[in-house]
Protein backbone atom coordinates (compact mmCIF):
# COMPACT_ATOMS: atom_id res chain seq x y z
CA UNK A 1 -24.50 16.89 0.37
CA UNK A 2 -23.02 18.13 3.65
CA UNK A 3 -19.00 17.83 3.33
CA UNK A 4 -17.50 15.28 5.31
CA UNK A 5 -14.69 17.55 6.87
CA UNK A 6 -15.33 21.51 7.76
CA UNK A 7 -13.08 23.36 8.58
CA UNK A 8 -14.21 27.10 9.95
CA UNK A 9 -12.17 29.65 10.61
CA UNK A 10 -9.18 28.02 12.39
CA UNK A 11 -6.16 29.59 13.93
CA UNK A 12 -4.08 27.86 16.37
CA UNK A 13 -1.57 30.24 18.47
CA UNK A 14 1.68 28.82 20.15
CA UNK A 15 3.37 30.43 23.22
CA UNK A 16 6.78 29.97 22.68
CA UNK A 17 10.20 31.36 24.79
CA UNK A 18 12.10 33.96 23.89
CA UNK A 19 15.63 32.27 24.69
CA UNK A 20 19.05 33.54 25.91
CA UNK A 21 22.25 32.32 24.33
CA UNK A 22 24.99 30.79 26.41
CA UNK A 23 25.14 28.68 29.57
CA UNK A 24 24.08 31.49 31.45
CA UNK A 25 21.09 32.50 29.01
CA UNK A 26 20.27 28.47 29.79
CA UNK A 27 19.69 29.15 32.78
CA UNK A 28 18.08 32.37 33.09
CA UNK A 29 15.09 30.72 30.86
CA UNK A 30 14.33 28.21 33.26
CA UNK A 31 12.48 30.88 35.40
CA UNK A 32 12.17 33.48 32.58
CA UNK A 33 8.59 34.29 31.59
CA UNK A 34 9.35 36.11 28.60
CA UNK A 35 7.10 34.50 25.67
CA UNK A 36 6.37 35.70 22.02
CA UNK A 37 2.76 34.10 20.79
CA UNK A 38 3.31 32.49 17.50
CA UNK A 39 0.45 32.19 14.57
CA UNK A 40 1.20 28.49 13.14
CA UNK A 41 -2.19 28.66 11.45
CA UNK A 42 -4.16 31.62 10.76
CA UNK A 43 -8.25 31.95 10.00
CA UNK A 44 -8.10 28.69 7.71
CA UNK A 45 -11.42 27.98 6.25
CA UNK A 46 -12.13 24.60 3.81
CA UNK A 47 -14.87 21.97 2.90
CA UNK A 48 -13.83 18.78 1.82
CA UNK A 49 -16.46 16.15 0.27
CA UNK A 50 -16.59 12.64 0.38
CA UNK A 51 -14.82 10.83 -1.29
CA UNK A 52 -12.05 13.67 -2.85
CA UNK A 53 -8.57 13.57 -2.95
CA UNK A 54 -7.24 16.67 -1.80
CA UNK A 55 -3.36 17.53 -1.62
CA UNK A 56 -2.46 19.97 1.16
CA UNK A 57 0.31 21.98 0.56
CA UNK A 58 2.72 24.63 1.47
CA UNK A 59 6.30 25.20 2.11
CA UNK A 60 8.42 23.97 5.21
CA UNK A 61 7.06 25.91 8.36
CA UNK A 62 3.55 26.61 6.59
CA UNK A 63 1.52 25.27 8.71
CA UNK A 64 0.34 21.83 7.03
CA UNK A 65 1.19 19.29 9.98
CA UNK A 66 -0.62 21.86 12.71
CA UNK A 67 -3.64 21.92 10.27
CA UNK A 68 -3.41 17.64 10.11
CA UNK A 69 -2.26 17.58 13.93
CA UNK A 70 -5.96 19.62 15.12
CA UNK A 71 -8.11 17.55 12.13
CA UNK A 72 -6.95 14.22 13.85
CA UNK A 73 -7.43 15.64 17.07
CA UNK A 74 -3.75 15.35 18.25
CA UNK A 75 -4.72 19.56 18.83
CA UNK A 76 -6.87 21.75 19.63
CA UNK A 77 -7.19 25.16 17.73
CA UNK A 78 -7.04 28.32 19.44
CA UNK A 79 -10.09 29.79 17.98
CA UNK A 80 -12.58 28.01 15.38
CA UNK A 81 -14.03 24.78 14.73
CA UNK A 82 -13.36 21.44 13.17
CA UNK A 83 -15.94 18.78 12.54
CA UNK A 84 -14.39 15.35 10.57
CA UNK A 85 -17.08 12.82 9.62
CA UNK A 86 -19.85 14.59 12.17
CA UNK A 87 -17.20 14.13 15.18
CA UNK A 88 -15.37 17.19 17.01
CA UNK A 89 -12.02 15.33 16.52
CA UNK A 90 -10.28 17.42 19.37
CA UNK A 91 -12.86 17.14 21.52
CA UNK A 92 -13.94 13.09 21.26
CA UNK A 93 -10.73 11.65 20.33
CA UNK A 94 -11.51 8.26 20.58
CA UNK A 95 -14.29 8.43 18.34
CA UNK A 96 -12.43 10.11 15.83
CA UNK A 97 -9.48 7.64 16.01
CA UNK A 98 -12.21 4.92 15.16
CA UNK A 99 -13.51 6.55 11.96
CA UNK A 100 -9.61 8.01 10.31
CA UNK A 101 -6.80 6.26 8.60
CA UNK A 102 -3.45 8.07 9.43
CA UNK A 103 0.46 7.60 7.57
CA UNK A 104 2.52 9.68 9.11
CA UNK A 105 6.22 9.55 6.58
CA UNK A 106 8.14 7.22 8.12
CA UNK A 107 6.29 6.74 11.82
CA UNK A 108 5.08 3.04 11.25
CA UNK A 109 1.74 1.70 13.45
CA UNK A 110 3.01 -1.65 12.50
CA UNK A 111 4.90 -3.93 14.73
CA UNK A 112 8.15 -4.18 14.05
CA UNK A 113 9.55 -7.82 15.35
CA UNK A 114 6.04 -9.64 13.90
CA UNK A 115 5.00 -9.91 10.33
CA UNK A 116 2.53 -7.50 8.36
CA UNK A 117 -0.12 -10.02 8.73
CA UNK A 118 -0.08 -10.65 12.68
CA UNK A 119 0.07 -6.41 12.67
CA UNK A 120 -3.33 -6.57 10.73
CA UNK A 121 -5.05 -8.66 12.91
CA UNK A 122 -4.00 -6.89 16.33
CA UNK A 123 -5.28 -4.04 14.30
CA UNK A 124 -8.82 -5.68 13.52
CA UNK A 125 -9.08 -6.19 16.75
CA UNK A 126 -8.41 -3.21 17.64
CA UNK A 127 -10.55 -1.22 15.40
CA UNK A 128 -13.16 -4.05 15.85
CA UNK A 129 -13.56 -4.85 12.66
CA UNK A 130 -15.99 -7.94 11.66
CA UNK A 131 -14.75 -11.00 10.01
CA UNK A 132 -16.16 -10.85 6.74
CA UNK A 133 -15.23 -7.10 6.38
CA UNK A 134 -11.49 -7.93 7.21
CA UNK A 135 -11.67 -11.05 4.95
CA UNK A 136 -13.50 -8.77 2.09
CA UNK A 137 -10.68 -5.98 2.57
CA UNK A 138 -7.60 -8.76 2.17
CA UNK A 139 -9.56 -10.30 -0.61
CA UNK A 140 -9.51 -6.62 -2.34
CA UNK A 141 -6.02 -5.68 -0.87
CA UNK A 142 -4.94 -8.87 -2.86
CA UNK A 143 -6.08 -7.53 -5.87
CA UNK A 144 -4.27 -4.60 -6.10
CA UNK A 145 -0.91 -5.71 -4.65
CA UNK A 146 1.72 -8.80 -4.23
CA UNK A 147 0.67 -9.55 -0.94
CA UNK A 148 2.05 -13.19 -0.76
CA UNK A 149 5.44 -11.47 -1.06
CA UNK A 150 5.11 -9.35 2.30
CA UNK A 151 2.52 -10.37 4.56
CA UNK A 152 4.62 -13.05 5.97
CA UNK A 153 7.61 -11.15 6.20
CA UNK A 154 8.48 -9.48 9.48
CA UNK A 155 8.49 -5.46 9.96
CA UNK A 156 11.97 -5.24 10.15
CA UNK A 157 13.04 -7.04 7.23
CA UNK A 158 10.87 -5.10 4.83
CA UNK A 159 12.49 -2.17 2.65
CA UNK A 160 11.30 1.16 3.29
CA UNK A 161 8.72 0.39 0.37
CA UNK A 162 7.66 -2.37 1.24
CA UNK A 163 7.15 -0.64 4.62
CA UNK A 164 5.11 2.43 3.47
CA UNK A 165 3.22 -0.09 1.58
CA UNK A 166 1.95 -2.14 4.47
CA UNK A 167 1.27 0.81 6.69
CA UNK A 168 -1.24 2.14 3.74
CA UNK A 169 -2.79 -0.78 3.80
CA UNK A 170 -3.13 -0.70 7.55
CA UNK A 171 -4.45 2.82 7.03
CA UNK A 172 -7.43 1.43 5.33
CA UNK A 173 -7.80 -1.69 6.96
CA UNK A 174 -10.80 -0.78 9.20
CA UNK A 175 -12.46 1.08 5.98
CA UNK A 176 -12.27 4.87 7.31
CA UNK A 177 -13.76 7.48 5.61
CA UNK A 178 -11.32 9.70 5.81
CA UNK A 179 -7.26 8.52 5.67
CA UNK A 180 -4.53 11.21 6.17
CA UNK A 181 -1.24 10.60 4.45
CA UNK A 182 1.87 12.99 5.33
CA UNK A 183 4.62 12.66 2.52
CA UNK A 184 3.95 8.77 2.14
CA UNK A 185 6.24 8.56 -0.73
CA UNK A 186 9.31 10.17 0.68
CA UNK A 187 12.39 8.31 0.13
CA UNK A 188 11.17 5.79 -2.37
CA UNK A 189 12.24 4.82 -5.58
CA UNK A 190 10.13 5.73 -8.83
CA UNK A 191 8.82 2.28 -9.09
CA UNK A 192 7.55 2.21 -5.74
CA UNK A 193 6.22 5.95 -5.78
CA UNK A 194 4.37 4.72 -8.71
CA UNK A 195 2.77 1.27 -7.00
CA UNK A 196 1.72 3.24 -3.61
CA UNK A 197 0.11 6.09 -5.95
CA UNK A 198 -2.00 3.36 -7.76
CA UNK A 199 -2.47 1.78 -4.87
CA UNK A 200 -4.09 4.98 -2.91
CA UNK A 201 -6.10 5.69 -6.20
CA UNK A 202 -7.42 2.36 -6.17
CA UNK A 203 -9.03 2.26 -2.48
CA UNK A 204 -10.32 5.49 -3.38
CA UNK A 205 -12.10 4.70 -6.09
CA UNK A 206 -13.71 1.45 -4.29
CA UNK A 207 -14.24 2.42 -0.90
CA UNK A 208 -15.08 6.41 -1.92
CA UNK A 209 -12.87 6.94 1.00
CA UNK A 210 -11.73 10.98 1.54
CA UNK A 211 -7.92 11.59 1.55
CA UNK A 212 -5.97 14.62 2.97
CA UNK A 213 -2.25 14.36 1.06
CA UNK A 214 0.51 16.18 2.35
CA UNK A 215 3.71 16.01 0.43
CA UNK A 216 6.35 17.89 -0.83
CA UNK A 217 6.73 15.66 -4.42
CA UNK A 218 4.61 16.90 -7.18
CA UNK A 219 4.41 13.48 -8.74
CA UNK A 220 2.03 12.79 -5.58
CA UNK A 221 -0.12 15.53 -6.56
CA UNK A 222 -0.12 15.19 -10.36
CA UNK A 223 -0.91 11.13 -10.11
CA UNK A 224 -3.47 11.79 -7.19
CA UNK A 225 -5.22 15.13 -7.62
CA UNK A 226 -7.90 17.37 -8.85
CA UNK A 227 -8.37 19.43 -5.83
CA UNK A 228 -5.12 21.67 -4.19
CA UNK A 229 -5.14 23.46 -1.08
CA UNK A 230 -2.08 25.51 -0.70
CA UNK A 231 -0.85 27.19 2.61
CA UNK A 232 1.99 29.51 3.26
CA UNK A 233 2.65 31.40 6.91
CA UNK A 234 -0.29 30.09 8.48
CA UNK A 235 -2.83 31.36 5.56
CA UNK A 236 -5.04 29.45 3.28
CA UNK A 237 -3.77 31.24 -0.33
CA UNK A 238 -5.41 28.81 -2.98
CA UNK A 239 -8.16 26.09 -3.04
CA UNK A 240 -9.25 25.51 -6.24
CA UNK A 241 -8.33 22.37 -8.64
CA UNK A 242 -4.84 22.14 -10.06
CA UNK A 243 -6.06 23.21 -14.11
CA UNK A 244 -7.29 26.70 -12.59
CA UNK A 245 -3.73 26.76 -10.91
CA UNK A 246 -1.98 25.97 -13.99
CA UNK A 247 -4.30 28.72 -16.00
CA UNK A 248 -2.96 31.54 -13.71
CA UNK A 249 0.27 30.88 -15.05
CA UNK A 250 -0.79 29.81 -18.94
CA UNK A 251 1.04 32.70 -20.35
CA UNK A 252 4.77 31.02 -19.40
CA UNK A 253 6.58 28.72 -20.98
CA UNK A 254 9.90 27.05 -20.86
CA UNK A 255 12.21 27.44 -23.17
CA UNK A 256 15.21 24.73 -23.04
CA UNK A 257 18.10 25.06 -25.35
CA UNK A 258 21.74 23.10 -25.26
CA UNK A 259 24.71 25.49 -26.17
CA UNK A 260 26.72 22.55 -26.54
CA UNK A 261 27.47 20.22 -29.39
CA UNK A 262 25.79 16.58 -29.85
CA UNK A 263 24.57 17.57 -26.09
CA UNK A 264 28.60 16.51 -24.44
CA UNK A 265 28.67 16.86 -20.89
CA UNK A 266 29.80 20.10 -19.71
CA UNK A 267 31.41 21.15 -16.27
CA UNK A 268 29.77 22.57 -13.61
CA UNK A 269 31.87 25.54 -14.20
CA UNK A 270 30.83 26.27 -17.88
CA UNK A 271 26.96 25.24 -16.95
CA UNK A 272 27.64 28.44 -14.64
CA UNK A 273 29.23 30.66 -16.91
CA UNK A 274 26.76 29.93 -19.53
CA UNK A 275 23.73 30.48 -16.98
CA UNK A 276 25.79 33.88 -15.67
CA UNK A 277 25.81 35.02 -19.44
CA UNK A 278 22.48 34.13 -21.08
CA UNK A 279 20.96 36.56 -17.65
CA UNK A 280 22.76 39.14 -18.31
CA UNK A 281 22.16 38.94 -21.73
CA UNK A 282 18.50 38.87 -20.98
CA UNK A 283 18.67 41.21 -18.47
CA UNK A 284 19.84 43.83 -21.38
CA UNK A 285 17.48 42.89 -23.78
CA UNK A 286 14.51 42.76 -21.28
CA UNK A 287 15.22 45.20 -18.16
CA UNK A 288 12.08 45.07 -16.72
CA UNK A 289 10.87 41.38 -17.03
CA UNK A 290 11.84 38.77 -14.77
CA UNK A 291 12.98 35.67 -16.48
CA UNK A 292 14.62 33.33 -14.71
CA UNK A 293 17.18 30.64 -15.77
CA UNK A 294 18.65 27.57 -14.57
CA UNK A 295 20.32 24.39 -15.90
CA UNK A 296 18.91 21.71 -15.88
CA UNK A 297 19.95 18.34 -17.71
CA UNK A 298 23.12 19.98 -19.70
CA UNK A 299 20.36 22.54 -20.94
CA UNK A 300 19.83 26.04 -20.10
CA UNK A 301 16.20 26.75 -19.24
CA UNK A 302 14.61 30.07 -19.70
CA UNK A 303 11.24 30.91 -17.88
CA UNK A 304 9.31 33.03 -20.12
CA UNK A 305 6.72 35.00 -19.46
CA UNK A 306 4.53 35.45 -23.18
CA UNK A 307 2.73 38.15 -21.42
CA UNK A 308 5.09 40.52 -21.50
CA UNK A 309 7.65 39.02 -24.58
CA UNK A 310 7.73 35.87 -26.82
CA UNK A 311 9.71 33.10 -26.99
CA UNK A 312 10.54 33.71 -30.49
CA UNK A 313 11.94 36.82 -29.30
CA UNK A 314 13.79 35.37 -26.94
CA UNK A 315 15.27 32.30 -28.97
CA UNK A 316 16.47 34.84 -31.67
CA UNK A 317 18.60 37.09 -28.99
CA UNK A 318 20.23 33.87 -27.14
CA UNK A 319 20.65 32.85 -31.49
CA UNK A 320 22.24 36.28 -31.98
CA UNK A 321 24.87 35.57 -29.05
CA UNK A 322 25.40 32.27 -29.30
CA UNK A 323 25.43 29.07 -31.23
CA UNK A 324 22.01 26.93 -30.13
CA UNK A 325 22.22 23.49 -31.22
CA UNK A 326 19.03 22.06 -29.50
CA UNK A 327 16.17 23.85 -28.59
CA UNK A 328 12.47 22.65 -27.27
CA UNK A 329 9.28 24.53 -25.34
CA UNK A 330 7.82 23.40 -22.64
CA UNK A 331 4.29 24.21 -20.77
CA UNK A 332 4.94 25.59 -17.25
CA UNK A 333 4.41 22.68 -14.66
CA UNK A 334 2.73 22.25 -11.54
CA UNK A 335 6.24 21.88 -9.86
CA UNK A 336 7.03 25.11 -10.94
CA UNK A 337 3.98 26.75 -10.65
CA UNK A 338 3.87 25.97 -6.91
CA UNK A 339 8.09 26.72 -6.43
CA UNK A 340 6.61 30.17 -8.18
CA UNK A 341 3.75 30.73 -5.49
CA UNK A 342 6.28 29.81 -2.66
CA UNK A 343 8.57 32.44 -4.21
CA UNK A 344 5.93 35.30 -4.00
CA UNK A 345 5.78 35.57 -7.49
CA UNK A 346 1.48 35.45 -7.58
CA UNK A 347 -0.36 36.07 -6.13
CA UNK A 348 -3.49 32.91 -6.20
CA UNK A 349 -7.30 33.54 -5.34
């Protein structure tokens, strides 16, 4: 089956000035021509199939919203080609605009003074969607959410939740094949996250619809998918799913233990001095191994990496120093297997 998005070879370039500080530096750049070309994205190749759920991801400045931005056709790549749903979204727009969903954070395509409903049928219209498909789709959307609660309520009354829910909805109003979502859980609340998840599961799973997730919240991506796409200074550095992600990093574990009795709340100040001691104690015992520690929860956490020592070993010389009174091992997650690839620390194929 021929994927519905392809992505070949893509590298958009940006020509952007070099400026001068100070009023006078202000001024000098109106009429400067002094430009430095900068690679947002860089030889990107992917296939995505109908009907996945792929997250897209990659630190702050990676490139994600440029790769998004020139798949909805907002722009046009330097070199290479894009082709979503058998339309060159750059080059027919229109077209393209017909057959996408798009939630953009916190932009909203709904309007604000009228409520949800009104918003959905200007958007029928719009998108020319036939009766009985827009009464089918409310009939479904009703079956998945509340909707007596918000439909009637105007824009501007709703919570940011209640918000982000609506403009989902919208998203898949006009039954795209493909819908892009960009962080669509940022700033909720955990009960929320959790609805909007299930709710973006659920039109997948009935309408086989294709969605592109950005997001920086690894709750997204656990709840919502098998496939990962990762992206760091413009190049593509992993596509597989997230278990072969996870197996790259199988041999660490971490190890949590409380150094405090009955788990009472320390300071921040002993947290630190703790944290500052169990490193340097680990540092001795294990020169050339990297294993890094934090506090998190009134515990401090240990990284390990089995490949090179064991927990056990570990546990015994943080035992031999000091008085452990809680102790538990952890796989790694995909949190911090991705805060490890952002870090440099692997390398992924």
């Amino acid at each position: 089956m021929e994927p519905i998005i392809q992505v070949n070879n893509v590298t958009k370039e940006f020509k952007v000035l070099n400026r001068s500080e100070g009023l006078k530096g202000s001024i000098k750049d109106l009429f400067s021509h002094d430009y430095k070309i900068v690679r947002a994205v860089d030889n990107v190749s992917m296939d995505i199939g109908q009907g996945e759920i792929v997250g897209y991801l990659g630190p702050n400045g990676a490139g994600k919203s440029t790769t998004i931005k020139m798949m909805t056709g907002v722009l046009k790549p330097t070199s290479g080609s894009i082709i979503c749903n058998g339309v060159v979204p750059y080059d027919k727009r229109t077209l393209n605009a017909q057959n996408i969903g798009v939630v953009f954070g916190q932009r909203s395509q709904l309007w604000w003074a009228l409520p949800a409903i009104e918003s959905f049928n200007i958007l029928k219209d719009i998108y020319l969607v036939e009766d009985k498909d827009y009464k089918d789709m409310l009939e479904l959307y009703s079956t998945l959410v509340d909707m007596d609660s918000i439909m009637h309520k105007p824009v501007r009354q709703m919570s940011l939740g209640q918000r982000t829910l609506c403009d989902i909805l919208a998203s898949f109003l006009h039954n795209p094949p493909v819908v892009f979502l960009d962080e669509p859980t940022i700033g909720l609340d955990v009960a929320m996250k959790a609805k909007i998840r299930e709710l973006v599961k659920m039109l997948n799973k009935e309408k086989n619809t294709t969605v592109i997730l950005t997001t920086h919240d690894m709750g997204d991506v656990d709840a919502l998918c098998e496939r990962i796409v990762i992206i760091d200074k413009g190049k593509k550095i992993y596509d597989n799913d997230i278990e072969h992600l996870t197996g790259l990093f199988g041999a660490y574990r971490t190890l949590s233990v409380s150094l405090s009795k009955n788990k009472e709340i320390l300071t921040k100040e002993e947290l630190e001095q703790m944290e500052t001691s169990v490193s340097n104690l680990l540092r001795e015992q294990w020169p050339d191994v990297d294993m890094p520690v934090s506090i998190e929860d009134n515990e401090i956490q240990i990284l390990v990496n089995e490949a090179f020592t064991g927990v056990v070993k570990v546990i015994n010389a943080v035992q031999d120093k000091y008085k452990v009174y809680d102790m538990h091992i952890t796989e790694i997650s995909t949190e911090s297997v991705i805060r490890k690839i952002y870090d440099g620390s692997k390398i992924v194929k």
